[in-house]
C-alpha atoms as a PDB file:
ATOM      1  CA  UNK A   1     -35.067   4.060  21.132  1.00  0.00           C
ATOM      2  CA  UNK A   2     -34.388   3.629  17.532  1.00  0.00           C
ATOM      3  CA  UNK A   3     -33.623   7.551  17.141  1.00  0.00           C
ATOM      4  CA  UNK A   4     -30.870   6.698  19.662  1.00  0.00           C
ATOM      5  CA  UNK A   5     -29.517   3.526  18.070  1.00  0.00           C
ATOM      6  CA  UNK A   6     -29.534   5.348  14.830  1.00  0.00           C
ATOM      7  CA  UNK A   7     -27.887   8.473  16.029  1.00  0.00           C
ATOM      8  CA  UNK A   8     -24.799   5.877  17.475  1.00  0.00           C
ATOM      9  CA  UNK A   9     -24.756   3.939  14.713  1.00  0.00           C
ATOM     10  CA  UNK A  10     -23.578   7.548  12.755  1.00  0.00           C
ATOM     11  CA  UNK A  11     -21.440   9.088  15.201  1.00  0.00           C
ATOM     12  CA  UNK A  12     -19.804   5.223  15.244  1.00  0.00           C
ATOM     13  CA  UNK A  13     -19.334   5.262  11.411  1.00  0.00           C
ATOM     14  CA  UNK A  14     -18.403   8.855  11.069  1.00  0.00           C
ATOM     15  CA  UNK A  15     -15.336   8.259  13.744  1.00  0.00           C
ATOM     16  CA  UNK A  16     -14.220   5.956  11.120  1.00  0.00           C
ATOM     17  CA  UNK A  17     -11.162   6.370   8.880  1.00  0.00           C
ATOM     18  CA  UNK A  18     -12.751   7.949   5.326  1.00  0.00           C
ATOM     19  CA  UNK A  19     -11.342   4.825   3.674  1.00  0.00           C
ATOM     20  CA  UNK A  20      -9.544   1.953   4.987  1.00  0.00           C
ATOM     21  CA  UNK A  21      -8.292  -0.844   2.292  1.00  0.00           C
ATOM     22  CA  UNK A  22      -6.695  -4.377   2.765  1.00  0.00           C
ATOM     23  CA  UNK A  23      -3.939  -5.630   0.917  1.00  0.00           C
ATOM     24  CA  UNK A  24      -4.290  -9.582  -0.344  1.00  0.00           C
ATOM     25  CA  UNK A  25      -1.210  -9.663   1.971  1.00  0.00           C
ATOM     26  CA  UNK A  26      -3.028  -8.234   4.773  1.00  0.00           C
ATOM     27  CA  UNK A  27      -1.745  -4.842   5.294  1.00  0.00           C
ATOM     28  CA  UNK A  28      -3.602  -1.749   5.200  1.00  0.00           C
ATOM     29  CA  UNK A  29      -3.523   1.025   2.851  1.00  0.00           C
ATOM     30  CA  UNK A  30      -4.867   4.448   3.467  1.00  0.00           C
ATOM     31  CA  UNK A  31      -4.787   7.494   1.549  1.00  0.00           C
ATOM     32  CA  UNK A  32      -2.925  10.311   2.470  1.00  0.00           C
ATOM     33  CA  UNK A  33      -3.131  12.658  -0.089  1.00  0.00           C
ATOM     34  CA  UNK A  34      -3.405  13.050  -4.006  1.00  0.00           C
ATOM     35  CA  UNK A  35      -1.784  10.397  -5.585  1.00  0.00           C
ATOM     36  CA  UNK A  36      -0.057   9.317  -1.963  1.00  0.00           C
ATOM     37  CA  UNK A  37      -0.871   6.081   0.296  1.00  0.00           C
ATOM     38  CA  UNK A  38       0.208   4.691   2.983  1.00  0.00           C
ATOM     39  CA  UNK A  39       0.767   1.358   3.754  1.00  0.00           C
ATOM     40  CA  UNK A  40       0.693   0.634   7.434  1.00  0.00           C
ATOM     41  CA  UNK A  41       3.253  -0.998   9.753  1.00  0.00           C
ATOM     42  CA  UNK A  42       2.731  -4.444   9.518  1.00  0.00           C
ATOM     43  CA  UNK A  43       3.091  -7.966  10.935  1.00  0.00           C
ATOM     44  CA  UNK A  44       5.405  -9.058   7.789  1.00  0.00           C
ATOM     45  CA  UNK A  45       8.007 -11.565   7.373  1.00  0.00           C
ATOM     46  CA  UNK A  46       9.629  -9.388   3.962  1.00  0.00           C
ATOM     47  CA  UNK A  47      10.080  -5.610   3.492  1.00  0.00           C
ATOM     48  CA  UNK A  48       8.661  -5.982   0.339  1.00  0.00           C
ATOM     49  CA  UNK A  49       5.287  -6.892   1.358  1.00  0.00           C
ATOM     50  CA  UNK A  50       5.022  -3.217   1.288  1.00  0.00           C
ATOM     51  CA  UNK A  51       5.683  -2.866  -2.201  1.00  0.00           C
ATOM     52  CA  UNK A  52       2.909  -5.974  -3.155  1.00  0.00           C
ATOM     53  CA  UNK A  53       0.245  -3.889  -0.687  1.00  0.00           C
ATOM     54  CA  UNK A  54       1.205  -0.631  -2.618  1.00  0.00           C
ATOM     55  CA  UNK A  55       0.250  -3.024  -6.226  1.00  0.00           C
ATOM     56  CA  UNK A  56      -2.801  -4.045  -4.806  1.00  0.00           C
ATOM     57  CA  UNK A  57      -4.153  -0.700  -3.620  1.00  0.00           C
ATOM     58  CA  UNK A  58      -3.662   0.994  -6.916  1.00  0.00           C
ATOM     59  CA  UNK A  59      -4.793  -1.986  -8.799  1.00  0.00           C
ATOM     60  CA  UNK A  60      -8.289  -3.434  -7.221  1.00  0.00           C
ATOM     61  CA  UNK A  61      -8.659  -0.470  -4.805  1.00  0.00           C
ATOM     62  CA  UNK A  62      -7.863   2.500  -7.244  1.00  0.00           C
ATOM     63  CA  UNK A  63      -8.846   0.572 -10.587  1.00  0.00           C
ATOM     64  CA  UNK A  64      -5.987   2.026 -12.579  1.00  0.00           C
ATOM     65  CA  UNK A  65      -3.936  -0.358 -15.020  1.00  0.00           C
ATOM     66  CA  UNK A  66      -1.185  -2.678 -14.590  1.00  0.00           C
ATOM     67  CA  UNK A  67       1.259  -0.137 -16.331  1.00  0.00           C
ATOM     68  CA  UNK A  68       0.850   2.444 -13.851  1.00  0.00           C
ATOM     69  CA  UNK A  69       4.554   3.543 -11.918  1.00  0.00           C
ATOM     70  CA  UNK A  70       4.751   2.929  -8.277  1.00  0.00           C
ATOM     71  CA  UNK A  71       7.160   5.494  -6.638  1.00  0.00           C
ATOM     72  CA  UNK A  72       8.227   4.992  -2.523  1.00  0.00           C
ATOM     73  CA  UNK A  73       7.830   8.790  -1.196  1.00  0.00           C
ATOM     74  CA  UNK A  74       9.093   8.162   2.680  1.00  0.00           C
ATOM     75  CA  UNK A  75      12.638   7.903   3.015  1.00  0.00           C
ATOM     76  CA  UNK A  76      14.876   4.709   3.706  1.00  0.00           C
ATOM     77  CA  UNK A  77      15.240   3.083   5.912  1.00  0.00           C
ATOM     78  CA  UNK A  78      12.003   2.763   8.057  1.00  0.00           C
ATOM     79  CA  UNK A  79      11.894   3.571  11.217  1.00  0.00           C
ATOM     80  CA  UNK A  80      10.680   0.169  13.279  1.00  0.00           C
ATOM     81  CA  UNK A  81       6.953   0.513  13.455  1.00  0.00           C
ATOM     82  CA  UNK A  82       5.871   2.620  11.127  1.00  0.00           C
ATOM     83  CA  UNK A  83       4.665   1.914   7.375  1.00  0.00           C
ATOM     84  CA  UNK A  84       5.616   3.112   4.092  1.00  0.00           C
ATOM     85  CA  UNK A  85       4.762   6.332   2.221  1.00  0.00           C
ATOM     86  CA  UNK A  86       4.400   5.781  -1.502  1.00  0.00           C
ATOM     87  CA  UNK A  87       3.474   7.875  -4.624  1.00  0.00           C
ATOM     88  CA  UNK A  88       2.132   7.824  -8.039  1.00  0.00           C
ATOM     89  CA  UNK A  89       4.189  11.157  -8.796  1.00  0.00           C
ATOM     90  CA  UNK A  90       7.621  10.831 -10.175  1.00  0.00           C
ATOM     91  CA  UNK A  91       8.230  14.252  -8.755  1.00  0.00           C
ATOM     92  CA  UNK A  92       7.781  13.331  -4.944  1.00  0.00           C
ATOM     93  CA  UNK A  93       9.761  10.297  -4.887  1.00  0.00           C
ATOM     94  CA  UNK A  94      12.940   8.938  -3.367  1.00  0.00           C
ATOM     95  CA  UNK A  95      15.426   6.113  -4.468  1.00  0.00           C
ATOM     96  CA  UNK A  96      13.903   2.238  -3.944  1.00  0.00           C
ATOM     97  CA  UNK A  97      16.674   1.074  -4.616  1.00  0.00           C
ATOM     98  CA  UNK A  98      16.386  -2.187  -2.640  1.00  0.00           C
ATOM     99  CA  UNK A  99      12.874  -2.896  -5.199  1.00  0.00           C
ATOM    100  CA  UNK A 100      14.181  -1.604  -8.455  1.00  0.00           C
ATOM    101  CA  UNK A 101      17.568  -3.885  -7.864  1.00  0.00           C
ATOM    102  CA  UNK A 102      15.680  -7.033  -7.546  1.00  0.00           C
ATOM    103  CA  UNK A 103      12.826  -6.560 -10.061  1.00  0.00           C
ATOM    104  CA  UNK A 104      12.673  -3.465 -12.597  1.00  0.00           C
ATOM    105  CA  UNK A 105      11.350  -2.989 -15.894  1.00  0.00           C
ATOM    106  CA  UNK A 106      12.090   1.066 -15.853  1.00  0.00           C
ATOM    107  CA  UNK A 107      15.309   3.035 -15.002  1.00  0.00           C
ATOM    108  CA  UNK A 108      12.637   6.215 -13.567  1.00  0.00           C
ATOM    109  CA  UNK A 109      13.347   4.865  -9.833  1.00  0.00           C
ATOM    110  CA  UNK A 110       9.892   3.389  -9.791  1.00  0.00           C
ATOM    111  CA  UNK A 111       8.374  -0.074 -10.471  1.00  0.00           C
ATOM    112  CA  UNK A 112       4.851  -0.660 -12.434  1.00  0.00           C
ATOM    113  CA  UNK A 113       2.144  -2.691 -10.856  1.00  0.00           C
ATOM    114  CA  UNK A 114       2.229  -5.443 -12.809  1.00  0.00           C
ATOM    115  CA  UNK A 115       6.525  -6.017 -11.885  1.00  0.00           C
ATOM    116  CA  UNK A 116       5.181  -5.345  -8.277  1.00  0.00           C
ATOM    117  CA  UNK A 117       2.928  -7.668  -7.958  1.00  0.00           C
ATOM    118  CA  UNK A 118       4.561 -10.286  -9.508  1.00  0.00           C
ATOM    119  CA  UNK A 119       7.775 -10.076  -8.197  1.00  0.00           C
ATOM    120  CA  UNK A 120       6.640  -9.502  -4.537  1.00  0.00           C
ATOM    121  CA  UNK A 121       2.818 -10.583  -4.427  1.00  0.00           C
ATOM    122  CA  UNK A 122       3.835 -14.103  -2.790  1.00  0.00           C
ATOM    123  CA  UNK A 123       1.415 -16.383  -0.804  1.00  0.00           C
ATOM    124  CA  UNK A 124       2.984 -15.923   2.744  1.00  0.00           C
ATOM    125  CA  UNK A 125       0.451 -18.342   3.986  1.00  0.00           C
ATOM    126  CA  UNK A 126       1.074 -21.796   4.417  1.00  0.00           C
ATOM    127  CA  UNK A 127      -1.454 -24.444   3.729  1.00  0.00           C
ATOM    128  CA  UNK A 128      -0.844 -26.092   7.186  1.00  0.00           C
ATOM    129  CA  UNK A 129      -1.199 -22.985   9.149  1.00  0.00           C
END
């Protein structure tokens, strides 16, 4: 019986996504490449939850530093439902404009981690919720 527990218990796990990792905001982020994530389609209240999710993931889930350029690789606008490509290569990305107009400390079409998450790493949760 154990044999047979055990041998679910692996096929379970191994029919799992390689790596799944959630956002303080709550969205997922998966891999999808070298140097490209996604960020999942989300229940979010601001587009630029995205853009905070994409911080996180390369800051606590990748472990680089707060200097490090975010680029968006999918192209605007999204299509309702689905999530948002984005890169660490400057040579696979597209304009953000929407991000780099509101909060940009670089003309390269990309925002660092550190702008990121401070200009659109809010607490969407209220304390009476």
């Amino acid at each position: 019986m154990k044999r047979i527990l055990f041998a679910l218990a692996l096929v379970a796990t191994s029919a799992a996504p390689a790596f799944a990792f959630w956002a303080m905001n709550g969205l997922e982020v998966k891999p999808a490449g070298e140097s490209v994530f996604l960020v999942d389609f989300g229940d979010t209240r601001h587009k630029t939850d995205y853009l905070c999710a994409a911080a996180d993931y390369v800051s606590r889930g990748l472990g680089m530093r707060s200097t490090t350029r975010i680029y968006r690789q999918s192209p605007a606008p999204r299509k309702s439902g689905q999530g948002i490509t984005f890169t660490l290569d400057p040579a696979q990305k597209v304009p953000m404009k929407l991000y780099t107009v509101l909060i940009s400390d670089n003309t390269d079409g990309g925002i660092s981690v550190a702008a990121a998450r401070a200009g659109f790493c809010h607490s969407s949760r209220s304390f009476w919720r």
